[in-house]
N, C-alpha and C. Protein backbone atom coordinates (compact mmCIF):
# COMPACT_ATOMS: atom_id res chain seq x y z
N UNK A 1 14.88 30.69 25.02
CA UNK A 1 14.60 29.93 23.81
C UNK A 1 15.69 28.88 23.59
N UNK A 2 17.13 29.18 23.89
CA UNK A 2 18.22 28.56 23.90
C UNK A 2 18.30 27.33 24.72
N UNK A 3 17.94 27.22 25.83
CA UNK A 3 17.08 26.72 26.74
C UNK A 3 16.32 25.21 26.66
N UNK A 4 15.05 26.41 26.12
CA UNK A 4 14.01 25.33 25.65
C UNK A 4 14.40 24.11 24.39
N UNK A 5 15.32 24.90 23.26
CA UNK A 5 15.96 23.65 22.83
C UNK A 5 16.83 23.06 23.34
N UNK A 6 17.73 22.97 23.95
CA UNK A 6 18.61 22.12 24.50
C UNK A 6 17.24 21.04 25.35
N UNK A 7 16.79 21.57 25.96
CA UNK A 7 15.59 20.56 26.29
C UNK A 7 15.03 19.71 25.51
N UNK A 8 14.61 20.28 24.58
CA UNK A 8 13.59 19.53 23.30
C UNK A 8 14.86 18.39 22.91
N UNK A 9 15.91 18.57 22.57
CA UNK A 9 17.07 17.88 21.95
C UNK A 9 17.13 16.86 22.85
N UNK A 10 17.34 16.60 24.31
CA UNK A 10 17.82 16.02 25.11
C UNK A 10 16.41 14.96 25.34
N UNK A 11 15.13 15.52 25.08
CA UNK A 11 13.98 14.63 25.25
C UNK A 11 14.33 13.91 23.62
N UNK A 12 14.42 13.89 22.39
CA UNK A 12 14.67 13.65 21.78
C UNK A 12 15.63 12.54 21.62
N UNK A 13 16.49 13.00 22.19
CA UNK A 13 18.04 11.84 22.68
C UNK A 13 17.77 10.51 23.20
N UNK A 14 16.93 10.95 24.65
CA UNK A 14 16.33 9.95 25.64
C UNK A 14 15.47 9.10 24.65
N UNK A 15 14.44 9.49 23.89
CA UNK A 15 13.67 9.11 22.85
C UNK A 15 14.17 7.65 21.87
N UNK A 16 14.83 8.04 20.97
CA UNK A 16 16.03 7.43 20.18
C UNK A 16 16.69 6.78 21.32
N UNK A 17 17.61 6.47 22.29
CA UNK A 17 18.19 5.97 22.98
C UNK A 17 17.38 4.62 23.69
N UNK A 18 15.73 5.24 23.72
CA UNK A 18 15.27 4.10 24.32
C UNK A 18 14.38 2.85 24.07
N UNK A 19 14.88 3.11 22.41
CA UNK A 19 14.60 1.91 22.13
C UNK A 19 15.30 0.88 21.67
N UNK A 20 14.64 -0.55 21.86
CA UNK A 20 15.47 -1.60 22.19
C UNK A 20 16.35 -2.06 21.04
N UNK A 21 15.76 -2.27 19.94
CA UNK A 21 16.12 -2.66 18.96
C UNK A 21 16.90 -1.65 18.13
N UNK A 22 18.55 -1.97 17.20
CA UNK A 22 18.84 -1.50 16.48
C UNK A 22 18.21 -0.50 15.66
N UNK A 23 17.50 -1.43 14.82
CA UNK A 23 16.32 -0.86 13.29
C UNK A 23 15.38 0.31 14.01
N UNK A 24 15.10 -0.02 15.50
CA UNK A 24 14.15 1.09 16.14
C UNK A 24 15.11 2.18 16.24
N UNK A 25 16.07 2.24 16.37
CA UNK A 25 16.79 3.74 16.99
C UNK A 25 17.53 4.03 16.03
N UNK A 26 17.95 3.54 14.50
CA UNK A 26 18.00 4.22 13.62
C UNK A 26 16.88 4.89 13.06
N UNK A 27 15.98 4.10 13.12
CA UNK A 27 14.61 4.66 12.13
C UNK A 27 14.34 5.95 13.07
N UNK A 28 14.39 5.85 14.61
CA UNK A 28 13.94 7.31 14.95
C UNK A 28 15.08 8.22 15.17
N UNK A 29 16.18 7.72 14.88
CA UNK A 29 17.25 8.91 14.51
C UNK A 29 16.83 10.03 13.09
N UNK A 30 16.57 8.91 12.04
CA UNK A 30 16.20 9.38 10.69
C UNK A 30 15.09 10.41 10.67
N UNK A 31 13.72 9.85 11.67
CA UNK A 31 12.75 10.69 11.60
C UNK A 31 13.13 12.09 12.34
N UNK A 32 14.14 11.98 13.29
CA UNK A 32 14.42 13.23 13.86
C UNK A 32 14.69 14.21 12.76
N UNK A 33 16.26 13.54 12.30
CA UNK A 33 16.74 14.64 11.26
C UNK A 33 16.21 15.24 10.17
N UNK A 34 15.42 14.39 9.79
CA UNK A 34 14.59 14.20 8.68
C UNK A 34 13.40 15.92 9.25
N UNK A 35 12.83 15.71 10.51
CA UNK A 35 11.89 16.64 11.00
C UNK A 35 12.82 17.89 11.28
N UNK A 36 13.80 18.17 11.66
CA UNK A 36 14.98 19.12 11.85
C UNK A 36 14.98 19.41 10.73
N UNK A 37 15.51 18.97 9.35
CA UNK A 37 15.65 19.55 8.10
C UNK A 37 14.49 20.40 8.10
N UNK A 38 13.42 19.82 7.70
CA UNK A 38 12.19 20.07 7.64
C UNK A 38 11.56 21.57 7.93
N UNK A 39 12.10 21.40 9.66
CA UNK A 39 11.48 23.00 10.39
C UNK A 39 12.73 23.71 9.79
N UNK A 40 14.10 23.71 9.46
CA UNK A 40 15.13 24.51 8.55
C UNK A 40 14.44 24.48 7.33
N UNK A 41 13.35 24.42 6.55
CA UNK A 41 12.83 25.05 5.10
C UNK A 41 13.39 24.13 4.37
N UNK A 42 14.27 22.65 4.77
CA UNK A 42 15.29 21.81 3.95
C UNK A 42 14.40 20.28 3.87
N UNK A 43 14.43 19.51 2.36
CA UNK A 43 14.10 18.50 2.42
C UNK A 43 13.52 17.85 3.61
N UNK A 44 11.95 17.12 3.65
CA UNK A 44 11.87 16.19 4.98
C UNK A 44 11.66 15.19 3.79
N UNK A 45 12.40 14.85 3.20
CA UNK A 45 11.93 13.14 2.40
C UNK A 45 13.93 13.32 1.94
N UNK A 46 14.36 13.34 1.93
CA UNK A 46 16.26 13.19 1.67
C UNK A 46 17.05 13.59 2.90
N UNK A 47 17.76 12.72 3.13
CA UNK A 47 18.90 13.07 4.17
C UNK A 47 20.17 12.81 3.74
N UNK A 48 21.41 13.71 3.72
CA UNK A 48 22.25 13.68 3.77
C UNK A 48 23.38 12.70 4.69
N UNK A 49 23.98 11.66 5.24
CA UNK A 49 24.28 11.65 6.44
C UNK A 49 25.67 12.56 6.64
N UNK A 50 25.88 13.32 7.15
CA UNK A 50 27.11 14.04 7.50
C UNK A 50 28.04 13.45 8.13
N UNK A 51 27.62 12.29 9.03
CA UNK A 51 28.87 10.99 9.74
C UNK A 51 29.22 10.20 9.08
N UNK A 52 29.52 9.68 9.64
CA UNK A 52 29.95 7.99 9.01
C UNK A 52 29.35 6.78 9.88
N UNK A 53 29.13 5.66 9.06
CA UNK A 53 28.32 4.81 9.96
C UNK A 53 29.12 4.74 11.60
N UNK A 54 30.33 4.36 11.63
CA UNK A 54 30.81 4.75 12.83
C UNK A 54 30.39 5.27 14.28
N UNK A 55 30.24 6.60 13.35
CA UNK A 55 29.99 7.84 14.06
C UNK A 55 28.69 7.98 14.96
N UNK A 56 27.88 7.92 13.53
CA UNK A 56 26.66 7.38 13.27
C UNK A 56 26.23 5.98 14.70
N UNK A 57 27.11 5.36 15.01
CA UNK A 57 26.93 4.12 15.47
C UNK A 57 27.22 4.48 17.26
N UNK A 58 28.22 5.31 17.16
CA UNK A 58 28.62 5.88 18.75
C UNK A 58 27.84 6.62 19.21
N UNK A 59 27.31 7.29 18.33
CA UNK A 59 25.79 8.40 18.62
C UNK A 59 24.83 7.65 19.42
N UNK A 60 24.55 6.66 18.46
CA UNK A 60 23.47 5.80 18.60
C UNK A 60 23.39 4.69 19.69
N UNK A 61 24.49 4.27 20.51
CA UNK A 61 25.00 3.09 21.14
C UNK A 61 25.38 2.23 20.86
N UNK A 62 25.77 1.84 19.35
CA UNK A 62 25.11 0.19 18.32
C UNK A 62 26.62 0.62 17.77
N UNK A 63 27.04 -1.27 17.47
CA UNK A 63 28.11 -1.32 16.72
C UNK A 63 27.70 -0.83 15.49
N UNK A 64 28.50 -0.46 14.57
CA UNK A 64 28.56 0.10 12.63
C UNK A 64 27.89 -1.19 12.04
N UNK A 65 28.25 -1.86 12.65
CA UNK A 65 27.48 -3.65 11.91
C UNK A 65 26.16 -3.48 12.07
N UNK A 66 25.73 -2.94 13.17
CA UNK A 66 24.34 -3.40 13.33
C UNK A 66 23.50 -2.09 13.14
N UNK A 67 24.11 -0.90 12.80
CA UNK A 67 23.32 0.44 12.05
C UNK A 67 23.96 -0.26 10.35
N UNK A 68 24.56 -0.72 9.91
CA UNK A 68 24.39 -1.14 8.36
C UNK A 68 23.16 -1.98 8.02
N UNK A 69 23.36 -3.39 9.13
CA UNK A 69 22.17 -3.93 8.85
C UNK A 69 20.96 -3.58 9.27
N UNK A 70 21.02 -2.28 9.67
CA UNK A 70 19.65 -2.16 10.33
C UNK A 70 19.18 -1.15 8.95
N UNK A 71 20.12 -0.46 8.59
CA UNK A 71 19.97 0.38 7.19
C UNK A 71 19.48 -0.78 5.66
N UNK A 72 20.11 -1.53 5.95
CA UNK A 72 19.69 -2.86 5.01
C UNK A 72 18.71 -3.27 5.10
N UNK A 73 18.13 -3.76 6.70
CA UNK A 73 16.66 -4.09 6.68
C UNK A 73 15.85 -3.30 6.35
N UNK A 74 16.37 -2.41 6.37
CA UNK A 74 15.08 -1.15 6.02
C UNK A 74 14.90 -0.35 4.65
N UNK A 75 15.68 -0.84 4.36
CA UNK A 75 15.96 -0.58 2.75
C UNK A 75 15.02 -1.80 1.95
N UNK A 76 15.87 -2.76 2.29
CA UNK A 76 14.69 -4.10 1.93
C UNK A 76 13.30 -4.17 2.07
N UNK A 77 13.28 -3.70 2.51
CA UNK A 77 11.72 -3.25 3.30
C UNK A 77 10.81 -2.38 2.51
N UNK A 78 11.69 -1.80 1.91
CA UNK A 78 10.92 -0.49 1.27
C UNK A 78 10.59 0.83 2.24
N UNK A 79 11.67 0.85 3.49
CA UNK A 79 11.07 2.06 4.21
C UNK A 79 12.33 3.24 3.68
N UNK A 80 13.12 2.83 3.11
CA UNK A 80 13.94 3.82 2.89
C UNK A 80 14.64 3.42 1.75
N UNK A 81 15.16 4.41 0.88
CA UNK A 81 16.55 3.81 -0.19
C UNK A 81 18.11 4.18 0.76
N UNK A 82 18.77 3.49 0.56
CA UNK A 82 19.75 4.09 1.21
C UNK A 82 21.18 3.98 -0.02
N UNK A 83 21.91 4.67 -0.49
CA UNK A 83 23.03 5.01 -1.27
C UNK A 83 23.83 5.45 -0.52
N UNK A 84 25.29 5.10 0.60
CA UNK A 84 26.10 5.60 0.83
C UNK A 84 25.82 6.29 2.37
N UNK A 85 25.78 7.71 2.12
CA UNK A 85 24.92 8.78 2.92
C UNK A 85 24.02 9.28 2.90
N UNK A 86 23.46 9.04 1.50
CA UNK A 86 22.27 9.71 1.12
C UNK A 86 21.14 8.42 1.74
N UNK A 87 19.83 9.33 1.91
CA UNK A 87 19.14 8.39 2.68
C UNK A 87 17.68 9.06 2.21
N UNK A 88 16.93 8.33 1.09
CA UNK A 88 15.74 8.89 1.25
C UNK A 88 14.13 7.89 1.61
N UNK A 89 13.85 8.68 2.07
CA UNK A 89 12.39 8.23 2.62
C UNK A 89 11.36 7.43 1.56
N UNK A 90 11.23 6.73 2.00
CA UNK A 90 9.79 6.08 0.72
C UNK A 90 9.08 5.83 1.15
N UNK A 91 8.96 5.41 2.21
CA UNK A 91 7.44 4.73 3.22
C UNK A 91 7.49 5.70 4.50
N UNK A 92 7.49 7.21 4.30
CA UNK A 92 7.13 7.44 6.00
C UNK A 92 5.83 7.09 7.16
N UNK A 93 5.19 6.62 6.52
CA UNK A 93 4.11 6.01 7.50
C UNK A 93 4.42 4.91 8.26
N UNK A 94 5.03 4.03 7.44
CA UNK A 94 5.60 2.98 7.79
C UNK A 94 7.11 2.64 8.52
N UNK A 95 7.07 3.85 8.16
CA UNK A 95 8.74 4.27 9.12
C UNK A 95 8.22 4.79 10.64
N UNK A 96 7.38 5.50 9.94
CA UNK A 96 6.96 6.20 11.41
C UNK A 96 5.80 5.23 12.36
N UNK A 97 5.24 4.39 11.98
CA UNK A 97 4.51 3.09 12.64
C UNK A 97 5.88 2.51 13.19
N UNK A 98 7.05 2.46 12.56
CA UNK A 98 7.88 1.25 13.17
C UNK A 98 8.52 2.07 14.42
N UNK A 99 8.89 3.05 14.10
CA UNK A 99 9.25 3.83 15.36
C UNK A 99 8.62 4.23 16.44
N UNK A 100 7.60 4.35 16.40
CA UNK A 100 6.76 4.16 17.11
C UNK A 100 5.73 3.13 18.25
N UNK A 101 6.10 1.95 17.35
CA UNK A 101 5.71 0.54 18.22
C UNK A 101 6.40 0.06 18.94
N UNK A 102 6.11 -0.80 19.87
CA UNK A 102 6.84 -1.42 20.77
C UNK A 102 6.60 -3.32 20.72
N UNK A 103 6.54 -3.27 19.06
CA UNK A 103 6.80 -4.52 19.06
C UNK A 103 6.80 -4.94 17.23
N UNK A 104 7.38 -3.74 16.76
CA UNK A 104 7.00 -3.75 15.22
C UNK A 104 8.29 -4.38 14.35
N UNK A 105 9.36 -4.67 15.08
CA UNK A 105 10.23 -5.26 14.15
C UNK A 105 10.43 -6.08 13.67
N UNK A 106 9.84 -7.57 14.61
CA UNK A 106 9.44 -8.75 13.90
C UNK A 106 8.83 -9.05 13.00
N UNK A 107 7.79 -8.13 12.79
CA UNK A 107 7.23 -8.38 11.33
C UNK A 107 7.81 -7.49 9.92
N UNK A 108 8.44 -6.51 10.60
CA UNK A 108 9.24 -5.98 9.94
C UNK A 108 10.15 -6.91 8.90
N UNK A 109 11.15 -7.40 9.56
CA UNK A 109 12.35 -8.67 9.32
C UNK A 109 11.43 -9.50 8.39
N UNK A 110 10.51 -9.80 9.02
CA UNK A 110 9.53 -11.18 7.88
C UNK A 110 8.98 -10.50 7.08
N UNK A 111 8.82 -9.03 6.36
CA UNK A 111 8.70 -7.78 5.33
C UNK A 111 9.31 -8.23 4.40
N UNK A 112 10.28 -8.00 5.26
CA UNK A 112 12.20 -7.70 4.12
C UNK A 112 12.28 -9.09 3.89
N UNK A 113 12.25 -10.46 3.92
CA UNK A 113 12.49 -11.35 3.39
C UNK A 113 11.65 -11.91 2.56
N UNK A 114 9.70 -11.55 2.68
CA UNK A 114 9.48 -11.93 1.83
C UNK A 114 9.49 -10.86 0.70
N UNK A 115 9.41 -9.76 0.75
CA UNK A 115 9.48 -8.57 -0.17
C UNK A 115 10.28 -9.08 -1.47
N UNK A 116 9.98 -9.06 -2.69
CA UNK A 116 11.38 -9.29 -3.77
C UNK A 116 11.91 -8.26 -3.79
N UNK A 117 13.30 -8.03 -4.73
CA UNK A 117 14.08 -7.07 -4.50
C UNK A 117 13.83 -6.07 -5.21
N UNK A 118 12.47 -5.87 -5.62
CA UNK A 118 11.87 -4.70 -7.11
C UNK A 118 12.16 -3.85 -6.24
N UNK A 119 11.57 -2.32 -6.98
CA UNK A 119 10.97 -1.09 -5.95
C UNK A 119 10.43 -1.18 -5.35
N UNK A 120 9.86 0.05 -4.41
CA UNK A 120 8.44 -0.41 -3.48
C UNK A 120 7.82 0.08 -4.69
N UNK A 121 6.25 -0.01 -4.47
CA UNK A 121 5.35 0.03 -5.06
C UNK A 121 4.33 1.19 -3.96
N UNK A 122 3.39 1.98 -4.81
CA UNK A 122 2.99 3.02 -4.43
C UNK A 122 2.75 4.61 -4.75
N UNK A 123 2.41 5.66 -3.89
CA UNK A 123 2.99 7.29 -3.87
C UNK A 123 3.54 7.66 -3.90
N UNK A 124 4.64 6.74 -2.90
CA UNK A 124 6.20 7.11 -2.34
C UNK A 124 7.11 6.20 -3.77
N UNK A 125 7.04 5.42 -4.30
CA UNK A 125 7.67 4.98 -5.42
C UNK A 125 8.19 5.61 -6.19
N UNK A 126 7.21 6.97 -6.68
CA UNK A 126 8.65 7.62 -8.01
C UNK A 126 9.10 8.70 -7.12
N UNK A 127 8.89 8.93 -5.62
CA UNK A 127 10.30 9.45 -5.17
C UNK A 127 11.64 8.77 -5.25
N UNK A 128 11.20 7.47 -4.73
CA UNK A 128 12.46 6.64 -4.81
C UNK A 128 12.94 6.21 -6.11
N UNK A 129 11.81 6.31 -6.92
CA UNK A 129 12.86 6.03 -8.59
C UNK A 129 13.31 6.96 -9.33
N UNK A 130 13.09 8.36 -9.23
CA UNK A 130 13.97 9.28 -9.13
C UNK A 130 15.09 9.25 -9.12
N UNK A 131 16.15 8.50 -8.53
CA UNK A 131 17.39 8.34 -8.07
C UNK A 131 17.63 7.41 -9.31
């Protein structure tokens, strides 16, 4: 069983690692942990981050600059709130479409700029106004 996860983790890794774009391999870092909490009985819509963007950034391959702005675009966006470490979910469909495509960030970027800076709007909305 010990095993089989170290496997699952390492397909996971490869996963996140192989995609091209910044905003792509944070967003499927997030959905990982986010699904890890999850099968632990713990929040899948709040994440804690326990690193530091840094850290966070060596994990990931990506300078700290470009996991902030990739946390920024995506905040702007309405796919996530982000405060600090805390990191919660507002659009997982749309998080999980972006992680998933292999060509979804460009329109992404043209999201976040025309988006104004309100809330999102929606289901997922008074999770995020909650905070």
């Amino acid at each position: 069983a010990a095993m089989a996860r170290q496997i699952a983790r390492a397909g996971d890794r490869a996963w996140v690692m192989g995609a091209v774009g910044a905003e792509k391999r944070v967003a499927r870092f997030v959905l990982l942990a986010l699904q890890r909490q999850a099968a632990r009985g713990e929040s899948g819509r709040r994440l804690h981050l326990r690193m530091c963007r840094r850290d966070l950034a060596s994990h990931l391959g990506l300078s700290h600059e470009s996991v902030s702005r990739s946390f920024t675009l995506l905040a702007d966006a309405g796919l996530l709130r982000v405060d600090n470490r805390e990191i919660d979910l507002c659009d997982g469909a749309a998080l999980h479409a972006l992680a998933h495509s292999t060509r979804g960030y460009p329109a992404l970027r043209r999201q976040a700029t025309e988006r104004p800076a309100a809330e999102p709007q929606g289901p997922t909305a008074m999770l995020c106004a909650q905070r």
